[in-house]
Protein backbone atom coordinates (compact mmCIF):
# COMPACT_ATOMS: atom_id res chain seq x y z
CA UNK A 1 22.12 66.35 107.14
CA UNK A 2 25.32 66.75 108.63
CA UNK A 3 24.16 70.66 109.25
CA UNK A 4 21.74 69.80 112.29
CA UNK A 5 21.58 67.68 115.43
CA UNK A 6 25.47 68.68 115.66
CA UNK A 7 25.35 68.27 119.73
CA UNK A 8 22.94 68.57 122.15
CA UNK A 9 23.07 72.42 122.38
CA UNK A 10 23.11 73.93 118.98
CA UNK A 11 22.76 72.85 115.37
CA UNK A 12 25.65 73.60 112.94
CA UNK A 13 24.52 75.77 110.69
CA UNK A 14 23.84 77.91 113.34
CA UNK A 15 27.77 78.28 113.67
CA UNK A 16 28.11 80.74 110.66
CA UNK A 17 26.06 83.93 110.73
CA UNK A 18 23.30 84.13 108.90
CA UNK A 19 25.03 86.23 105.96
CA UNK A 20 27.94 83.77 105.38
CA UNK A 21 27.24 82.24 102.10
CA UNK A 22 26.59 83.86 99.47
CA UNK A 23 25.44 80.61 97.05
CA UNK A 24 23.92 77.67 98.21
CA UNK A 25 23.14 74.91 95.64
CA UNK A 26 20.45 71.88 96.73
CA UNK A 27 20.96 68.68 94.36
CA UNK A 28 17.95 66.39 94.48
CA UNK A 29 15.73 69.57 95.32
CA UNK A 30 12.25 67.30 95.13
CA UNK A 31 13.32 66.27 98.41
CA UNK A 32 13.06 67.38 101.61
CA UNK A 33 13.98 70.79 100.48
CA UNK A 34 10.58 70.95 99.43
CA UNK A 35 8.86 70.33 102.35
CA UNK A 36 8.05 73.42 104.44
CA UNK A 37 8.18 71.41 108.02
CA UNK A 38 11.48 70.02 107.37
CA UNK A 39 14.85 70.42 108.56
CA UNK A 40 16.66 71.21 105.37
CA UNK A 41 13.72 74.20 104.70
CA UNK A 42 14.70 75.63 107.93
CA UNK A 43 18.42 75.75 107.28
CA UNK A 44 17.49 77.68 103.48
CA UNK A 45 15.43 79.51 105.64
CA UNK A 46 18.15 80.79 108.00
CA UNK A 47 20.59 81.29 105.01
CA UNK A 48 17.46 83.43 103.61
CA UNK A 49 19.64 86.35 102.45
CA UNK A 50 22.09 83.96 99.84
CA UNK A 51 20.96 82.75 96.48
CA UNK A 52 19.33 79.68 96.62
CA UNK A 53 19.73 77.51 93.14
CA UNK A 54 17.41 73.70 93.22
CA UNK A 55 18.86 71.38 90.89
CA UNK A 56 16.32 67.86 90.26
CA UNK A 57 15.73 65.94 87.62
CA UNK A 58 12.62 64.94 88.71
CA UNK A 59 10.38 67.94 89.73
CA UNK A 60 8.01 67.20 92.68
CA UNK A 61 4.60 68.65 91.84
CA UNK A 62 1.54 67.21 93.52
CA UNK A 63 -1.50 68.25 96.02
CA UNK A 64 1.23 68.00 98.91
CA UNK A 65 4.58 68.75 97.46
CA UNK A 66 5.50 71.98 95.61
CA UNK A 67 8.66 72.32 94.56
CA UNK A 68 7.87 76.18 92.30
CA UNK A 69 5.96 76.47 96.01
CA UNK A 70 9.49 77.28 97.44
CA UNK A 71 11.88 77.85 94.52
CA UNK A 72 9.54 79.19 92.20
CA UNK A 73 9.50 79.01 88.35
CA UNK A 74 12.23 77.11 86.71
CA UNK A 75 14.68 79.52 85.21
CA UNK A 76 16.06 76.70 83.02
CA UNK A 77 14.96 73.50 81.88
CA UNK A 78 17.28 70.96 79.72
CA UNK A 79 15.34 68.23 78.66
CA UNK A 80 16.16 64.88 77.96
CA UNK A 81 15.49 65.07 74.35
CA UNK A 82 18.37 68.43 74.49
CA UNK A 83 20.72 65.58 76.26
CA UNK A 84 20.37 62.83 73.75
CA UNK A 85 20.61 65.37 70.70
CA UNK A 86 23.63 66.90 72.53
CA UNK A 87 25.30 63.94 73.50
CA UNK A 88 25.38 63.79 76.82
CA UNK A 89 22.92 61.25 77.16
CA UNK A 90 22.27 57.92 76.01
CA UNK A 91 19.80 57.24 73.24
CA UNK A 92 17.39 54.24 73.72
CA UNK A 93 15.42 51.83 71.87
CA UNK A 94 12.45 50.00 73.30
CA UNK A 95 11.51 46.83 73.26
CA UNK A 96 8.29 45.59 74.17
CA UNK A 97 7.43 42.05 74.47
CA UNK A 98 3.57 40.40 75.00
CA UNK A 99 3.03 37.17 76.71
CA UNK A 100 0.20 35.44 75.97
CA UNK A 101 -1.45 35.41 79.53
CA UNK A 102 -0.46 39.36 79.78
CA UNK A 103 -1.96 40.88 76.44
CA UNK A 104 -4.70 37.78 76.86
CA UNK A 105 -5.50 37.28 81.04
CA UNK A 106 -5.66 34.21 82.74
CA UNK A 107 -8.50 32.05 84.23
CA UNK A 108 -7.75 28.80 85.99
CA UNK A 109 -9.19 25.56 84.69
CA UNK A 110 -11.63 23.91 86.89
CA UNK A 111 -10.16 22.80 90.22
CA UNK A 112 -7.13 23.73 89.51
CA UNK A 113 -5.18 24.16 92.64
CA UNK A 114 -1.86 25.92 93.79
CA UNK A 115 0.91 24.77 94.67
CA UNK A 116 -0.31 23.88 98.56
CA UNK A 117 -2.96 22.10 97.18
CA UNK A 118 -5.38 25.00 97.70
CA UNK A 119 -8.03 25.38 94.81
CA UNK A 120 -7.57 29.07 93.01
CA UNK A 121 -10.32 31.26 92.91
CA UNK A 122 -12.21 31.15 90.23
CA UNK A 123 -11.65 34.23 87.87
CA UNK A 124 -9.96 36.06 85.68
CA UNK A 125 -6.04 37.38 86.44
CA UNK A 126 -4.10 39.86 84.00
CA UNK A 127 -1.27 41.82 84.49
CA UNK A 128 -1.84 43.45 87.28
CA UNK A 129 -2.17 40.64 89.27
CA UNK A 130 0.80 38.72 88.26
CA UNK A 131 3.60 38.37 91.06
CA UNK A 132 1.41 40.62 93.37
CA UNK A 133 -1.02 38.76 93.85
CA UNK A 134 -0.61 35.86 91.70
CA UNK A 135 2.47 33.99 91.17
CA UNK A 136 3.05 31.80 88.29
CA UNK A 137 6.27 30.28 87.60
CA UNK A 138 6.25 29.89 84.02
CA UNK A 139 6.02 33.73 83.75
CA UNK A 140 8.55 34.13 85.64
CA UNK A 141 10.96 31.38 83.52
CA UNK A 142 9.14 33.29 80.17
CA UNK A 143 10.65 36.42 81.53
CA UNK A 144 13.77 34.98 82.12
CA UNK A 145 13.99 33.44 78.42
CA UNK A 146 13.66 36.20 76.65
CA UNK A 147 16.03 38.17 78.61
CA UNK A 148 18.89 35.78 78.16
CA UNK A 149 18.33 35.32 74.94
CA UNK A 150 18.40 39.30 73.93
CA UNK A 151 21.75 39.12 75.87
CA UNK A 152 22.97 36.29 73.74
CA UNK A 153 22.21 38.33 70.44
CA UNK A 154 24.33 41.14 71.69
CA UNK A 155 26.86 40.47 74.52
CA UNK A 156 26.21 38.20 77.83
CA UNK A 157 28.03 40.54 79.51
CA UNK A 158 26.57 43.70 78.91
CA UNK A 159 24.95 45.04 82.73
CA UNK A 160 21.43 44.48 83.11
CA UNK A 161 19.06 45.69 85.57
CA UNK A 162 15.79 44.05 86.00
CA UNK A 163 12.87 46.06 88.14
CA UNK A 164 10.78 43.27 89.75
CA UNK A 165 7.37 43.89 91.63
CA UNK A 166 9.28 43.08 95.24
CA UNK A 167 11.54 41.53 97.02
CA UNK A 168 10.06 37.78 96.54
CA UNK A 169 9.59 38.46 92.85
CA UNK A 170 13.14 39.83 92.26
CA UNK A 171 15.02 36.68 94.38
CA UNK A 172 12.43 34.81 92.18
CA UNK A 173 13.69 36.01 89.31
CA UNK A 174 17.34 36.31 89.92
CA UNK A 175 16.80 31.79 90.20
CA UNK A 176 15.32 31.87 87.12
CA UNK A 177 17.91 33.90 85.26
CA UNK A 178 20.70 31.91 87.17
CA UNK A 179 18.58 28.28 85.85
CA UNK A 180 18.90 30.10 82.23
CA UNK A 181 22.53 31.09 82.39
CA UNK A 182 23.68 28.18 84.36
CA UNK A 183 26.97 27.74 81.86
CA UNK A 184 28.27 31.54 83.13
CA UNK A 185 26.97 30.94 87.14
CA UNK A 186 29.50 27.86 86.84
CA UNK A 187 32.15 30.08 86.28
CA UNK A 188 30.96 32.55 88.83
CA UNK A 189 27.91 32.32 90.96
CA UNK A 190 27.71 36.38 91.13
CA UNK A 191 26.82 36.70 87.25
CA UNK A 192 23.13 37.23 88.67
CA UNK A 193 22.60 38.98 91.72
CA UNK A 194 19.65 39.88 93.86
CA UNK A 195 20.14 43.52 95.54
CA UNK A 196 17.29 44.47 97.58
CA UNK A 197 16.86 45.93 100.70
CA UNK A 198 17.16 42.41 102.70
CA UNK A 199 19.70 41.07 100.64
CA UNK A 200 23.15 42.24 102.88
CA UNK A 201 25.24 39.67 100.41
CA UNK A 202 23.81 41.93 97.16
CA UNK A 203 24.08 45.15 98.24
CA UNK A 204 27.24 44.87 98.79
CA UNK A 205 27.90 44.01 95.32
CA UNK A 206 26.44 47.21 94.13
CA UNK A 207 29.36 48.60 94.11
CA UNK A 208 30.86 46.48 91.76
CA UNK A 209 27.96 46.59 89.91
CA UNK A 210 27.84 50.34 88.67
CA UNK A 211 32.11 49.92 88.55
CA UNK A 212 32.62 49.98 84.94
CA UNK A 213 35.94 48.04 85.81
CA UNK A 214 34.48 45.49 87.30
CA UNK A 215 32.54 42.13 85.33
CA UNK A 216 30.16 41.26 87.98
CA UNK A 217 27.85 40.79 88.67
CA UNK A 218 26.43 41.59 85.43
CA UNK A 219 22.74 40.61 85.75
CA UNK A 220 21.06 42.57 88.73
CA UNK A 221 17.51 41.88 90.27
CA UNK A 222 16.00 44.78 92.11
CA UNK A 223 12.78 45.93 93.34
CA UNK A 224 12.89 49.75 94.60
CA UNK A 225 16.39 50.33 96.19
CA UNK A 226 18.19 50.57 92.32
CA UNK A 227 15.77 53.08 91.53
CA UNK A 228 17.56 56.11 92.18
CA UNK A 229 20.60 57.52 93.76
CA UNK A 230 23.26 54.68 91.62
CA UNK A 231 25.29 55.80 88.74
CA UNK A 232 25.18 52.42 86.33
CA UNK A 233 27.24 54.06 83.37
CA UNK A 234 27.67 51.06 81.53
CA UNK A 235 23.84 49.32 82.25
CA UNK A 236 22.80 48.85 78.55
CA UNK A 237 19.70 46.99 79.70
CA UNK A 238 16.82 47.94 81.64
CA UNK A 239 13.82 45.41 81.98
CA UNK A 240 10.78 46.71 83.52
CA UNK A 241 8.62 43.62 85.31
CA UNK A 242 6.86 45.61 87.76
CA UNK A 243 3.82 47.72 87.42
CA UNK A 244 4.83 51.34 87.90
CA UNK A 245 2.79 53.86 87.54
CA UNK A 246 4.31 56.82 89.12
CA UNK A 247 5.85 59.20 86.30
CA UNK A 248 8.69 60.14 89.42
CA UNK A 249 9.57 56.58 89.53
CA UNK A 250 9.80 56.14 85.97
CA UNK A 251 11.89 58.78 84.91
CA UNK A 252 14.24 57.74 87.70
CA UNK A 253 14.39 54.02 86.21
CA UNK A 254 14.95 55.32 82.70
CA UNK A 255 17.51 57.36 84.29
CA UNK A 256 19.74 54.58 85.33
CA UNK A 257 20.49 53.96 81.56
CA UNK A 258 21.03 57.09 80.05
CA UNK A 259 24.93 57.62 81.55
CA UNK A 260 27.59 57.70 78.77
CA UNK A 261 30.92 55.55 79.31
CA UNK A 262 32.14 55.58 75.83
CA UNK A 263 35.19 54.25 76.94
CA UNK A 264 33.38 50.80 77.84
CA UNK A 265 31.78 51.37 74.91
CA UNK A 266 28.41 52.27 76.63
CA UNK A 267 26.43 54.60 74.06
CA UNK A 268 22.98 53.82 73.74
CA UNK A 269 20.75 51.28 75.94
CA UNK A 270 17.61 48.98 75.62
CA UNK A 271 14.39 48.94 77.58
CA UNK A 272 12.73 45.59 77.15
CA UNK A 273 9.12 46.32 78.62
CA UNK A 274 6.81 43.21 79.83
CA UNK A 275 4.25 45.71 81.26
CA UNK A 276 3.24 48.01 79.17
CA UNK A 277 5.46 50.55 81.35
CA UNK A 278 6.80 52.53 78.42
CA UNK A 279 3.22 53.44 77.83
CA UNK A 280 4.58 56.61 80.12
CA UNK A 281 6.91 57.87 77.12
CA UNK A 282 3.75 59.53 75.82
CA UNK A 283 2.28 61.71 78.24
CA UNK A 284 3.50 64.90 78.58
CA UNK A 285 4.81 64.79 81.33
CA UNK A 286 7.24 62.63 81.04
CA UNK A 287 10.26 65.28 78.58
CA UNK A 288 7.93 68.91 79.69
CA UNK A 289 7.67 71.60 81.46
CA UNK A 290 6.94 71.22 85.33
CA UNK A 291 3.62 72.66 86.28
CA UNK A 292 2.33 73.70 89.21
CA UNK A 293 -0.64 71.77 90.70
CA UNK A 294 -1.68 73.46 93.81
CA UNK A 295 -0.78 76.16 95.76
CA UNK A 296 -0.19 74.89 99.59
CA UNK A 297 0.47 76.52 102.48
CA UNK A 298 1.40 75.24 105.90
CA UNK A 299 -2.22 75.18 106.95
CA UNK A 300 -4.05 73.26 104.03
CA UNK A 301 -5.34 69.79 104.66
CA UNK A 302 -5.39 67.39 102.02
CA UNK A 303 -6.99 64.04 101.47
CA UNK A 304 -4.70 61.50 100.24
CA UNK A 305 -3.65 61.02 96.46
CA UNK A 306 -5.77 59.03 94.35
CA UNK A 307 -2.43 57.55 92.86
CA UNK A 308 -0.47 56.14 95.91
CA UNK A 309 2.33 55.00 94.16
CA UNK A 310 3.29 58.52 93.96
CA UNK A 311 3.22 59.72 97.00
CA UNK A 312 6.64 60.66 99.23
CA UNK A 313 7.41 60.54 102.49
CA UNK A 314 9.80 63.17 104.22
CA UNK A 315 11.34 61.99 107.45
CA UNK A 316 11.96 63.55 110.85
CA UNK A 317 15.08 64.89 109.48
CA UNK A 318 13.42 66.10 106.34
CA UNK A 319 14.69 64.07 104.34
CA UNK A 320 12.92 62.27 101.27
CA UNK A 321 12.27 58.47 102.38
CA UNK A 322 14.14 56.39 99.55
CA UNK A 323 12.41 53.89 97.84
CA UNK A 324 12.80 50.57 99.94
CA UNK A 325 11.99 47.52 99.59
CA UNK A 326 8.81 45.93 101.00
CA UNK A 327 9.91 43.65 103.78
CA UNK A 328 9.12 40.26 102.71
CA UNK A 329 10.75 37.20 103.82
CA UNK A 330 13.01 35.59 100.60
CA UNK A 331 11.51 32.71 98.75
CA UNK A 332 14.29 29.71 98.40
CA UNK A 333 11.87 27.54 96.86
CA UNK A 334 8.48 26.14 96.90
CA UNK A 335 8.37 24.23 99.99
CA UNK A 336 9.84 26.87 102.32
CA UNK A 337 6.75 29.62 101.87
CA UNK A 338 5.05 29.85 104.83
CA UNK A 339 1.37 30.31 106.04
CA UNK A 340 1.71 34.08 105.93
CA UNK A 341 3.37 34.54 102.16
CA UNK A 342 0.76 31.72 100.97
CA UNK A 343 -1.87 33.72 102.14
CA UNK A 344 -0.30 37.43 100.61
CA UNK A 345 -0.04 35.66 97.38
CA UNK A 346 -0.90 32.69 95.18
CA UNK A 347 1.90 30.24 93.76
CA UNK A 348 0.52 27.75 90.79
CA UNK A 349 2.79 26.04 88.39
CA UNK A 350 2.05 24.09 85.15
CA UNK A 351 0.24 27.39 83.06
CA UNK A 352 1.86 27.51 79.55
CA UNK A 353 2.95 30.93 78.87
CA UNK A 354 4.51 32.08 75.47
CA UNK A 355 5.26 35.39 73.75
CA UNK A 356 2.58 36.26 71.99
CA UNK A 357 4.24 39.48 69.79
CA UNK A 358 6.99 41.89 70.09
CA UNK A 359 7.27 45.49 69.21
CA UNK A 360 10.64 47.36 68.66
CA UNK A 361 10.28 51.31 69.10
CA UNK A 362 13.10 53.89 68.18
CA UNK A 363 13.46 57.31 68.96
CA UNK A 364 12.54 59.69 65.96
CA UNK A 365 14.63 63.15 65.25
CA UNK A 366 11.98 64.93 67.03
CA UNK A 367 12.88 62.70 70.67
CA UNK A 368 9.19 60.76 70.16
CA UNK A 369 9.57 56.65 69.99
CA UNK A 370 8.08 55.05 66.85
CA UNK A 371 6.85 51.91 65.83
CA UNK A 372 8.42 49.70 63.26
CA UNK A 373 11.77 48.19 61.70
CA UNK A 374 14.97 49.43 62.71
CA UNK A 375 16.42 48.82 59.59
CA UNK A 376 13.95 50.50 57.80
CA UNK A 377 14.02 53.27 60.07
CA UNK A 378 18.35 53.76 59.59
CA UNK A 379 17.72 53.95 55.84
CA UNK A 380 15.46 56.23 55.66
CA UNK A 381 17.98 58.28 57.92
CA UNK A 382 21.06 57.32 56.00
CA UNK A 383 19.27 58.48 52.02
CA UNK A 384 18.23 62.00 54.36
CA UNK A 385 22.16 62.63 54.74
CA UNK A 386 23.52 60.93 51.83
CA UNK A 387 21.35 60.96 48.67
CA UNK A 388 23.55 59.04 46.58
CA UNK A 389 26.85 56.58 46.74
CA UNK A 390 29.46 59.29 45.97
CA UNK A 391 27.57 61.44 49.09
């Protein structure tokens, strides 16, 4: 960005004739590189006559952004599957857990009222709902459970991200992990942390975070801003608690575990799924080939995506808008929510919520996930290379 607004008279780029580079390479080409209005189009556009190479791991193709529009065809695709089987990336294992409310919905009892003393309407809530719309703090403590106690089966140290709905849901969450790992807060109060777009006192620990030298914090609560743009090489767990449904999004979440630090001895990681997220893995478009939806031009009106969660929004400086956090004031505790938050969502207590099954998927030799027992699954890979003892 650096290249315009350089003074009042004249933009940088502008500096250098218009022949001066020969190669120009755009990382994170989905951005504002594919927007035709904006100002990084009209620097590629005055350095028309070099070659032009857009790198992205997430291709931008929808009614209103093209990124073949500009850069054409992809004249090489490596896949994530290629990266796994090649080592570069890190293999994953999924695991998906069911609460009972989730898999079964939830419908208040008669008169039962929040936690204002305000009756809850009458019908019935699912998964969708929860933390949006409807808060209940059992889910929340559920959630919190079964996270802590993967960790304690493997290491309590091992970096964790946990994708919340918003900001109120991820400070939310970041108490209840602290209540369940109140032996390792004792020792120090930054084992959980909430970084969000409000939270100055966490983001500045996101540095420390992704620092494989660094402990802490070690459990991280996040709503957009961790979605993209950090480079957690030793996160080994990645718990989804928010309902995404933009494929972009996804693939950028899924990319904050696949970095390799075998060193630390980060090689694989775990997705532990509460929503149903990892439904994603099996559309297409989640490992293929970019394809083009629409040719645009400059003059073409659209009407606005059915699916607004995958929208994106280029700035004045043509820039892609990162994911940020809605602005909603943090929740301490009960009796500080206000008029305003009461009325954005509902807060009930005393629901009993339990996990209801759980579902461990592993990635096959062809890069698909499949359903069943791990163990089962590394024999039948073991007797495929070694038929017998002496093998």
């Amino acid at each position: 960005q650096g290249l315009t607004n350089y003074d009042e008279d004249t933009d940088a780029y502008r500096e250098f004739s218009p022949d001066f580079f020969d190669l120009i390479v755009i990382d994170e080409a989905h951005r504002g590189s594919a927007a035709a209005d904006s100002a990084w189009r009209e620097i590629l556009d005055y350095f028309s006559s070099a070659t032009q190479i857009g790198l992205t791991a997430t291709p931008r193709e929808t009614d209103k952004i093209s990124n073949t529009e500009y850069f054409e065809e992809p004249v090489y695709t490596y896949s994530l599957k290629q990266g796994i089987e090649d080592g570069f990336l890190a293999p994953y294992k999924v695991l998906r857990v069911g609460l009972d409310i989730d898999l079964e919905g939830w419908r208040p009892e008669k008169g039962k009222v929040d936690i204002h003393g305000q009756e809850v309407e009458d019908r019935q809530y699912n998964r969708k709902d929860y933390d949006k719309n409807l808060v209940i703090y059992e889910r929340s403590e559920a959630v919190a459970k079964k996270i802590t106690e993967y960790l304690k089966k493997h290491s309590r140290y091992d970096k964790t991200i946990v994708f919340c709905i918003d900001i109120e849901h991820a400070q939310r969450m970041r108490t209840a992990l602290a209540n369940e790992n109140s032996d390792l807060m004792a020792e120090n109060n930054k084992y959980v942390m909430q970084i969000t777009g409000d939270n100055d006192e966490g983001k500045r620990e996101l540095d420390n975070f992704i620092n494989p030298e660094e402990t802490h914090p070690v459990i991280a609560t996040t709503s957009k801003l961790m979605t993209t743009g950090i480079d957690a090489q030793t996160c080994k767990l990645i718990v989804l608690d928010s309902n995404i449904a933009s494929m972009t999004e996804f693939k950028q979440i899924i990319g904050r575990g696949t970095r390799i630090n075998e060193e630390y001895g980060k090689t694989f990681f775990t997705i532990m799924d509460f929503r149903n997220v990892t439904d994603l893995f099996a559309d297409p478009d989640f490992d293929g080939e970019p394809v083009r939806v629409k040719e645009i031009s400059e003059d073409d009106e659209f009407e606005d995506p059915d699916n607004e969660e995958d929208e994106i929004i280029i700035d004045e400086d043509g820039k892609e808008v990162e994911f940020e956090d809605e602005e909603i004031p943090p929740i301490i505790d009960a009796g500080e929510i206000d008029e305003t938050e009461r009325r954005e969502k509902t807060f009930v207590n005393g629901v009993n919520v339990s996990v209801l099954n759980e579902r461990v998927q592993v990635l096959d030799e062809n890069g698909k996930l499949i359903t069943g027992s791990l163990k089962d699954y590394t024999k039948a890979q073991v007797h495929k290379e070694f038929a017998t003892l002496d093998d």
